[in-house]
PDB file of N, CA and C in Angstrom:
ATOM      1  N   UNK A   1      35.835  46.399 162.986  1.00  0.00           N
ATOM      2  CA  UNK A   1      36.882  45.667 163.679  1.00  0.00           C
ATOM      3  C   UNK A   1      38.178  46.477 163.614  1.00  0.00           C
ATOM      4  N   UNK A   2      38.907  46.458 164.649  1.00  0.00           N
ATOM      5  CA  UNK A   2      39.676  47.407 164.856  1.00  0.00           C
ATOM      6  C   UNK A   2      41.349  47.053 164.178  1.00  0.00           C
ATOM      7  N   UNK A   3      42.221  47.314 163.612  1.00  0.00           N
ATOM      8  CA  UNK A   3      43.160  46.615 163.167  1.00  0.00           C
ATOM      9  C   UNK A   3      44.387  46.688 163.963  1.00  0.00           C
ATOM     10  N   UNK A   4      44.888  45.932 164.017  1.00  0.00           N
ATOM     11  CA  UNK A   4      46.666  45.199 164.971  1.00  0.00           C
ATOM     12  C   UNK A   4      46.988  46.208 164.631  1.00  0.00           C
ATOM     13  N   UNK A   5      47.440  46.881 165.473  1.00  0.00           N
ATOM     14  CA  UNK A   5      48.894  48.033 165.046  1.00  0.00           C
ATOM     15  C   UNK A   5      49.856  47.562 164.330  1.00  0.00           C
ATOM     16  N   UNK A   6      50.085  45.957 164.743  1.00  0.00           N
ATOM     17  CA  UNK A   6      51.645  45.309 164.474  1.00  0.00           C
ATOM     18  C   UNK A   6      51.168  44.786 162.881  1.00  0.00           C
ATOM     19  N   UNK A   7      49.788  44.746 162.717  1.00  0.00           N
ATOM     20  CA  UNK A   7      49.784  44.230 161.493  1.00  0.00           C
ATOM     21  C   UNK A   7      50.384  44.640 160.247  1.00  0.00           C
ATOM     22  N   UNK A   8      50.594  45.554 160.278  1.00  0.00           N
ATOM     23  CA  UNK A   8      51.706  45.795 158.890  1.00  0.00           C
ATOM     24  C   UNK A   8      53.147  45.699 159.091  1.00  0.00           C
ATOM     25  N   UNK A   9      53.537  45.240 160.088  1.00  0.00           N
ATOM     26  CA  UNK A   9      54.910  44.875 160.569  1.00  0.00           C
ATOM     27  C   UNK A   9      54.916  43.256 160.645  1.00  0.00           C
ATOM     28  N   UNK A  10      54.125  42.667 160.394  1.00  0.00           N
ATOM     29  CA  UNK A  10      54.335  41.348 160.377  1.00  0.00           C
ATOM     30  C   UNK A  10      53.915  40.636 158.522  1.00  0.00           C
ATOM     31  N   UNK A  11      52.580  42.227 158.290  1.00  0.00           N
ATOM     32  CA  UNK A  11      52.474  41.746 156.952  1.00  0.00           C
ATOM     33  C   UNK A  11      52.876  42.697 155.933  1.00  0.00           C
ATOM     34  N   UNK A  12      53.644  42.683 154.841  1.00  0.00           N
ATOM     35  CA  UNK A  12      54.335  43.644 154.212  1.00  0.00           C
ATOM     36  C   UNK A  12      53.199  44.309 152.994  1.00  0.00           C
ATOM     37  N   UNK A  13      52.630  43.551 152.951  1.00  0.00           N
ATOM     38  CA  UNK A  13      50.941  43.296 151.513  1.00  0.00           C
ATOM     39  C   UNK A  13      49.760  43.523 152.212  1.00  0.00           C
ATOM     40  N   UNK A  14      50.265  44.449 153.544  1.00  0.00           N
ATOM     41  CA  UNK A  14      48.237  44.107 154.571  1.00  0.00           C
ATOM     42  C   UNK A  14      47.500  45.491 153.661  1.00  0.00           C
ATOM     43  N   UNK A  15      48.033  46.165 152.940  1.00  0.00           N
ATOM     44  CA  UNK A  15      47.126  47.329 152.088  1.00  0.00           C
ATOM     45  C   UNK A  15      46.461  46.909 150.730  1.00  0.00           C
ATOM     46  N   UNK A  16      47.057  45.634 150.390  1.00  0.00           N
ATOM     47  CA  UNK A  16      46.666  45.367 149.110  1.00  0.00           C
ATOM     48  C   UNK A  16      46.138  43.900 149.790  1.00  0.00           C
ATOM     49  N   UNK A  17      46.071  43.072 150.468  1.00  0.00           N
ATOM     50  CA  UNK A  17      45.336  42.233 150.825  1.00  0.00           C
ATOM     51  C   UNK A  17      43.958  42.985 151.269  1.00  0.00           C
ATOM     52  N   UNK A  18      44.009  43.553 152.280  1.00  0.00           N
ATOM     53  CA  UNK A  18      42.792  45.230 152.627  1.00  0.00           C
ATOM     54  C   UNK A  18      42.127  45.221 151.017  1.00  0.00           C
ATOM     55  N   UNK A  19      42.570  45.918 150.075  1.00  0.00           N
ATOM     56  CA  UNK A  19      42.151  46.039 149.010  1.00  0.00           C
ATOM     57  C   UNK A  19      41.290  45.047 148.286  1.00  0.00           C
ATOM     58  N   UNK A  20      41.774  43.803 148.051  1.00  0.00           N
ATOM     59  CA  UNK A  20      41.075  43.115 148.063  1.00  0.00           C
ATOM     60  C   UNK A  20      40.318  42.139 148.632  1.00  0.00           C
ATOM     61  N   UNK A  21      39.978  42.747 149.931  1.00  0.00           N
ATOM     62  CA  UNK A  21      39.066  41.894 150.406  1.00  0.00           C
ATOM     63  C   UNK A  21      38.036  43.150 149.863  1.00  0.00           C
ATOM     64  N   UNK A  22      38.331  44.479 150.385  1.00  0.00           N
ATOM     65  CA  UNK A  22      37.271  45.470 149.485  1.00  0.00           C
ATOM     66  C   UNK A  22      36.407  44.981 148.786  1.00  0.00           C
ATOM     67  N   UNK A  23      37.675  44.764 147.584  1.00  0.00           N
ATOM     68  CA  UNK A  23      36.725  44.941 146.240  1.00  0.00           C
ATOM     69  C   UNK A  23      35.896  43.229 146.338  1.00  0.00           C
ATOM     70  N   UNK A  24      36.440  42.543 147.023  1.00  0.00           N
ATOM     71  CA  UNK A  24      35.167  41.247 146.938  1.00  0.00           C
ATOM     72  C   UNK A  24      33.958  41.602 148.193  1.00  0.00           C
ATOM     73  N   UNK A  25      33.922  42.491 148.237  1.00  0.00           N
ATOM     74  CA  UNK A  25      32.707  42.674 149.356  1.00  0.00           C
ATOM     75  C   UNK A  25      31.881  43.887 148.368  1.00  0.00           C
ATOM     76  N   UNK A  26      32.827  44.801 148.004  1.00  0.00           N
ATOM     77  CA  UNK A  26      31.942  45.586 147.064  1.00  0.00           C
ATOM     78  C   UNK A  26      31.033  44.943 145.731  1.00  0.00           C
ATOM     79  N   UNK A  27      31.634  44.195 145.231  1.00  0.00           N
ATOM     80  CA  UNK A  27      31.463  42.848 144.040  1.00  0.00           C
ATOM     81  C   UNK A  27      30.713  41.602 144.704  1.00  0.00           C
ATOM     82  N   UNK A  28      30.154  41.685 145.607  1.00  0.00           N
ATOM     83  CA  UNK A  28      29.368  40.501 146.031  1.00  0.00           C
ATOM     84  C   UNK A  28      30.001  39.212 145.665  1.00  0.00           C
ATOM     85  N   UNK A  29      31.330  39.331 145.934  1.00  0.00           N
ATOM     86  CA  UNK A  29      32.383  38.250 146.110  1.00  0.00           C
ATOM     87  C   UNK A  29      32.556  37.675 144.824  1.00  0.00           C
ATOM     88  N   UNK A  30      32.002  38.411 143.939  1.00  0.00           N
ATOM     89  CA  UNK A  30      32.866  38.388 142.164  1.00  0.00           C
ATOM     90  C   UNK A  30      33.915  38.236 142.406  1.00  0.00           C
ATOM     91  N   UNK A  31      34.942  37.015 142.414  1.00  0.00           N
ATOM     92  CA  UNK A  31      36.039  36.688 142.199  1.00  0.00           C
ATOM     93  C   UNK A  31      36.627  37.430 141.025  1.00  0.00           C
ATOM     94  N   UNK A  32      36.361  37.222 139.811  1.00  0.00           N
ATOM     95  CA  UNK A  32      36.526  37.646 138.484  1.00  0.00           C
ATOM     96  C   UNK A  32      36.565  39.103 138.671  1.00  0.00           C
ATOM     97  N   UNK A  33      35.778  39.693 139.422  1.00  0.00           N
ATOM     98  CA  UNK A  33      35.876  41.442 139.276  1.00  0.00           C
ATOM     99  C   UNK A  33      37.278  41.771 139.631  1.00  0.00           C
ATOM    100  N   UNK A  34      37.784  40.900 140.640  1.00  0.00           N
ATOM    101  CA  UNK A  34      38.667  41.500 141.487  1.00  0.00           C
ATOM    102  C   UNK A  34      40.228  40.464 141.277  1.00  0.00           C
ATOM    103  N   UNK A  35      39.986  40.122 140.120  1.00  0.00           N
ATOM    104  CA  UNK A  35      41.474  39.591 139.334  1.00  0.00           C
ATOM    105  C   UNK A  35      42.510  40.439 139.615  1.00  0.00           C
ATOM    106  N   UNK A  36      42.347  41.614 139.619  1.00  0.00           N
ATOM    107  CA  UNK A  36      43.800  42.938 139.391  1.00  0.00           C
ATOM    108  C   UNK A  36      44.097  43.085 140.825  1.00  0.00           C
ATOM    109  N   UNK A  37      43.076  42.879 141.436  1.00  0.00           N
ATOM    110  CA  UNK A  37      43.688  43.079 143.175  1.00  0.00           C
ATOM    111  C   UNK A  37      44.232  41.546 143.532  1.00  0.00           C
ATOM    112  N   UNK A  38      43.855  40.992 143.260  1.00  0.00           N
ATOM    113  CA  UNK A  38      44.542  39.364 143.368  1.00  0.00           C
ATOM    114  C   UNK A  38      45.657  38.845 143.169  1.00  0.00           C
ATOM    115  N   UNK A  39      46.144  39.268 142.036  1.00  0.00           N
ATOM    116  CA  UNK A  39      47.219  39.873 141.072  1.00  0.00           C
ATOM    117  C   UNK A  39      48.543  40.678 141.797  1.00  0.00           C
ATOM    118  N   UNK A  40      48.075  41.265 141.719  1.00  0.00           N
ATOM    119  CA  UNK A  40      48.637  42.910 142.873  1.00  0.00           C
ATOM    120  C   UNK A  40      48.895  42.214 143.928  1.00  0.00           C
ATOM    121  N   UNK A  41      48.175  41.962 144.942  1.00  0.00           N
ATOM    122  CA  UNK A  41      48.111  40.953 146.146  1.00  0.00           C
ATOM    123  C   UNK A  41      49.240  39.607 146.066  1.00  0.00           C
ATOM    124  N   UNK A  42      49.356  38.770 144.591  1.00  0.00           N
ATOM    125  CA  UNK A  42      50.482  37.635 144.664  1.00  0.00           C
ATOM    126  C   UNK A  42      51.704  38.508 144.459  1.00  0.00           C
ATOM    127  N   UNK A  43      51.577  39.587 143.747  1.00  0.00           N
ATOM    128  CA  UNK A  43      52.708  40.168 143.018  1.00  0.00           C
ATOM    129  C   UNK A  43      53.477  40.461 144.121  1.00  0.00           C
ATOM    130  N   UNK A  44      52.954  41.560 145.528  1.00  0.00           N
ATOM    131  CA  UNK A  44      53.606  41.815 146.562  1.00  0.00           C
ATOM    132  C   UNK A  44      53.991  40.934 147.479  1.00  0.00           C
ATOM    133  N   UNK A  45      53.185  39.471 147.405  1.00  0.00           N
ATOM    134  CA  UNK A  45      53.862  38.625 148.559  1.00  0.00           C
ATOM    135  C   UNK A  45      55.092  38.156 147.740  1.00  0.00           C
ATOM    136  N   UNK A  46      55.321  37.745 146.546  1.00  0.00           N
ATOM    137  CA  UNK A  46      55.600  37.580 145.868  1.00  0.00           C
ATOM    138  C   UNK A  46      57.186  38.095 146.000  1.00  0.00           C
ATOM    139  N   UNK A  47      57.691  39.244 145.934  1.00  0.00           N
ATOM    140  CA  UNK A  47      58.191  40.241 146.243  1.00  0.00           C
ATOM    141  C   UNK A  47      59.113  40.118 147.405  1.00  0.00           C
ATOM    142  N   UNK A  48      58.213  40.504 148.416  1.00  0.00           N
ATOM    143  CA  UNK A  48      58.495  39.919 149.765  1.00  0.00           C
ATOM    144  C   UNK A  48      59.277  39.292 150.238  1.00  0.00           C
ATOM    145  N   UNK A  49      58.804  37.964 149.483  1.00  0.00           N
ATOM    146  CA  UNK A  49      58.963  36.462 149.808  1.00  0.00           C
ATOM    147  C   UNK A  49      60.621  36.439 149.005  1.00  0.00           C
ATOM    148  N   UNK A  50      60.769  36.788 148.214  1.00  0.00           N
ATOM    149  CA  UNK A  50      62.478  36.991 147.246  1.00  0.00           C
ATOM    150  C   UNK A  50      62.863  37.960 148.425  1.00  0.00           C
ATOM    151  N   UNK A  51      62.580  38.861 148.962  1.00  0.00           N
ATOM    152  CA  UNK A  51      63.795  39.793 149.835  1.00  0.00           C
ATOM    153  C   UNK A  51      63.611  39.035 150.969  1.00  0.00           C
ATOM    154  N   UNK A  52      62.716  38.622 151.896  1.00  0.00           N
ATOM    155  CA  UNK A  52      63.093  37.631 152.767  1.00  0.00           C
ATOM    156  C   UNK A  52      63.951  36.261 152.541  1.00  0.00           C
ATOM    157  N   UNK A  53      64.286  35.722 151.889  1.00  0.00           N
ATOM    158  CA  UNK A  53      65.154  34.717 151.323  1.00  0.00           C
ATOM    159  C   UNK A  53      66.130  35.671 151.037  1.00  0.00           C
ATOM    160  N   UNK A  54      66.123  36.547 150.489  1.00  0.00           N
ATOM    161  CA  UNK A  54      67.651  36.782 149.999  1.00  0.00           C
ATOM    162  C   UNK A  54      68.462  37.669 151.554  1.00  0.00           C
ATOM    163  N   UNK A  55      67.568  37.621 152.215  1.00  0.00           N
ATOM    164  CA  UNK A  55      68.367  38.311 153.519  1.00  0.00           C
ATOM    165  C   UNK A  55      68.693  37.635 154.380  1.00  0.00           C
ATOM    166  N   UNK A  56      67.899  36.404 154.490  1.00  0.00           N
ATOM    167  CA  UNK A  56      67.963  35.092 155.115  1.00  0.00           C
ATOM    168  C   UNK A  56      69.220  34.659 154.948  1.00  0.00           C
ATOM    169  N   UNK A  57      69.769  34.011 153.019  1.00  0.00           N
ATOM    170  CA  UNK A  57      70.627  34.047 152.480  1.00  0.00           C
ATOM    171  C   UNK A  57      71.718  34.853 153.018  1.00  0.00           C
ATOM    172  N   UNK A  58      71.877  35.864 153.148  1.00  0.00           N
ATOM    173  CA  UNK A  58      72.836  36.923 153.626  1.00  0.00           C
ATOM    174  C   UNK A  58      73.298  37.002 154.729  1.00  0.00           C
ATOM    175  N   UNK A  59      72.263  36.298 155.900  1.00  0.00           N
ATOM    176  CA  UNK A  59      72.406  36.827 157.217  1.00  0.00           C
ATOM    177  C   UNK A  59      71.863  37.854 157.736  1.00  0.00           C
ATOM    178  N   UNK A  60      71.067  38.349 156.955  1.00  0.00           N
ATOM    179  CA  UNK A  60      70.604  39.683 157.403  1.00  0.00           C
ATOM    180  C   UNK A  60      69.313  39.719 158.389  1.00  0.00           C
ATOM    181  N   UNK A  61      69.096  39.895 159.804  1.00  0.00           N
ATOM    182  CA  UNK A  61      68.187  40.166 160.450  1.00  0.00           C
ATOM    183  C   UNK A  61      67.657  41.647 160.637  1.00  0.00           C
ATOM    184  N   UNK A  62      66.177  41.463 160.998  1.00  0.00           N
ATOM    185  CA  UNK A  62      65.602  40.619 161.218  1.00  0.00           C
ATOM    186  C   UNK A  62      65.395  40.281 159.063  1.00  0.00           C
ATOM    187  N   UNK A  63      64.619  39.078 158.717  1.00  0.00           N
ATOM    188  CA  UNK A  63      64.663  38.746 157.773  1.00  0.00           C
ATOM    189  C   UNK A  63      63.677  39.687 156.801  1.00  0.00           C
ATOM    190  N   UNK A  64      62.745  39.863 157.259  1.00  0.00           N
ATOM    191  CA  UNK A  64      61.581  40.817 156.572  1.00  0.00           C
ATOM    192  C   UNK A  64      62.096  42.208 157.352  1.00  0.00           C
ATOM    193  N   UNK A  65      62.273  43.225 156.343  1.00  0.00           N
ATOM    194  CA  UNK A  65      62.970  44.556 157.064  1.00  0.00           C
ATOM    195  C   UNK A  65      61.768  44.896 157.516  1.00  0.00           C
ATOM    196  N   UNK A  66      62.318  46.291 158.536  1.00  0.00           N
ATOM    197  CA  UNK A  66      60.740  46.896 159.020  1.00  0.00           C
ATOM    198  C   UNK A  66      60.629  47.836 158.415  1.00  0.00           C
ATOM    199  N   UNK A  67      59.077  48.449 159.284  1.00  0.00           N
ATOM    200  CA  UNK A  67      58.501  48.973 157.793  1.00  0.00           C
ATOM    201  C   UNK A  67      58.815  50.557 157.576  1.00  0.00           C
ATOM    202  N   UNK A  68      59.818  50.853 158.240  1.00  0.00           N
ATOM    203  CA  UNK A  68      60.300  52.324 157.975  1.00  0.00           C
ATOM    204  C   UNK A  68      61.261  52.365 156.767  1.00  0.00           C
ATOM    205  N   UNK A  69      61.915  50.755 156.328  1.00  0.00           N
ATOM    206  CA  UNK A  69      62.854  50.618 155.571  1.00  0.00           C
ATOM    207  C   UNK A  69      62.258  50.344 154.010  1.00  0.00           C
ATOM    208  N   UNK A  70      60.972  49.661 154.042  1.00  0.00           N
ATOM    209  CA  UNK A  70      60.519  49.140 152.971  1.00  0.00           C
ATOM    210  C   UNK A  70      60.089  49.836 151.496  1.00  0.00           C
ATOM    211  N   UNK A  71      59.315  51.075 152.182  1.00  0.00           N
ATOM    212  CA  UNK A  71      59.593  51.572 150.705  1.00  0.00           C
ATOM    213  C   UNK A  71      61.166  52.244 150.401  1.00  0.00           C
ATOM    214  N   UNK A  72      62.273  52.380 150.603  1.00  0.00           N
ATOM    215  CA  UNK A  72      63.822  52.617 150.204  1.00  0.00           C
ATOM    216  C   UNK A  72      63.365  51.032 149.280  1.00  0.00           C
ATOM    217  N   UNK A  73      63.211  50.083 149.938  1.00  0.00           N
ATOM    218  CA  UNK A  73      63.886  48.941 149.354  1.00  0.00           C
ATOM    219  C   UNK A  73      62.813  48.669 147.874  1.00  0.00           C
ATOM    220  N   UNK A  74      61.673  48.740 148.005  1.00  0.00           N
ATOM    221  CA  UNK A  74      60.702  48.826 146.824  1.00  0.00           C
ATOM    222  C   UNK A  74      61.065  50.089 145.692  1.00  0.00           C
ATOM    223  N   UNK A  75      61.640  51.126 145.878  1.00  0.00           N
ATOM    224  CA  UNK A  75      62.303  51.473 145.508  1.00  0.00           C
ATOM    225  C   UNK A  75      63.145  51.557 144.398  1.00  0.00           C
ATOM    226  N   UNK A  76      64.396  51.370 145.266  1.00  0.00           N
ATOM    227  CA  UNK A  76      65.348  50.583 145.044  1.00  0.00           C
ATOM    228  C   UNK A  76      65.169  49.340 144.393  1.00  0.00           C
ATOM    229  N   UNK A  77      64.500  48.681 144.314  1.00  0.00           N
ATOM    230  CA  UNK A  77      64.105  47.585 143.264  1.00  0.00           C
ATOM    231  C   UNK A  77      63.354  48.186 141.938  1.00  0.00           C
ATOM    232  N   UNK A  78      62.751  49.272 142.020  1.00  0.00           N
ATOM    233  CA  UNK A  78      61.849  49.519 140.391  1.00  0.00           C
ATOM    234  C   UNK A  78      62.943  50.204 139.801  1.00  0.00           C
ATOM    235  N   UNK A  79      64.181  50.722 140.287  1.00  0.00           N
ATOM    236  CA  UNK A  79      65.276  51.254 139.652  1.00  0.00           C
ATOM    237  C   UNK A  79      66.054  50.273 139.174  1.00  0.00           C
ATOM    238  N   UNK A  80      66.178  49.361 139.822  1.00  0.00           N
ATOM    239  CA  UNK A  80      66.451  48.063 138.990  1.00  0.00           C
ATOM    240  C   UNK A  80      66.274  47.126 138.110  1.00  0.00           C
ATOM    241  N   UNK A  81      64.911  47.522 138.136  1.00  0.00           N
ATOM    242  CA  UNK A  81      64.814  46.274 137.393  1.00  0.00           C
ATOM    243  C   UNK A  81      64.198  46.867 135.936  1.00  0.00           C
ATOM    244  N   UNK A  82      64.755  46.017 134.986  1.00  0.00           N
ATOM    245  CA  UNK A  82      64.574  45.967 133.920  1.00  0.00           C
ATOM    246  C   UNK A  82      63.395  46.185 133.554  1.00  0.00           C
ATOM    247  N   UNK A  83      63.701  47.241 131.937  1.00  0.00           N
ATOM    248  CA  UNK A  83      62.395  47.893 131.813  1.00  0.00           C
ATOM    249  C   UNK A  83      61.539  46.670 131.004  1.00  0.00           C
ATOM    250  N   UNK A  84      60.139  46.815 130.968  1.00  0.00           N
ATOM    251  CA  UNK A  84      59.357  46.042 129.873  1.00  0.00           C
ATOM    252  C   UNK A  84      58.786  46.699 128.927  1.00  0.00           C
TER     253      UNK A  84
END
C-alpha cells in the first residue's frame, strides 16, 4: 500500500507509529514484545500534542509546525530539557 505523501505533514509520529505497527506484525501481534515502540509512539504524540497547544496558546499558525521545521524544534527541546 502506497503511503500519503501528506502523511507526515499531518502526522508528526507516522515513523514511529510505522514502527510499531512493524514490530506487531513481526511478533504475531505480541503486544508485550512491542511495549518500547508503544512507548516511543505515546512519548512522540505526546510531545506534539504540548507544542501544538503551546502555539495554539501563542497564536502561532499553522499550530503543528511543518515538517522542515520539526527537527530544529525537537532539538531545541533535548537542549532543554533537564537532564535525568
Amino acid at each position: 500500500m502506497p503511503r500519503n505523501p501528506d502523511a507526515e505533514k499531518d502526522n508528526p509520529c507516522l515513523k514511529e507509529q510505522e514502527l510499531s505497527y512493524k514490530c506487531l506484525n513481526k511478533n504475531n501481534f505480541n503486544r508485550e514484545a512491542c511495549e518500547v515502540y508503544f512507548a516511543n509512539y505515546k512519548n512522540c504524540k505526546d510531545f506534539w500534542h504540548k507544542i501544538r497547544s503551546d502555539r495554539r496558546s501563542k497564536g502561532i499558525a499553522p499550530y503543528l509546525p511543518p515538517v522542515e521545521e520539526r527537527e530544529a524544534i525537537k532539538a531545541e527541546y533535548m537542549k532543554s530539557k533537564p537532564k535525568q
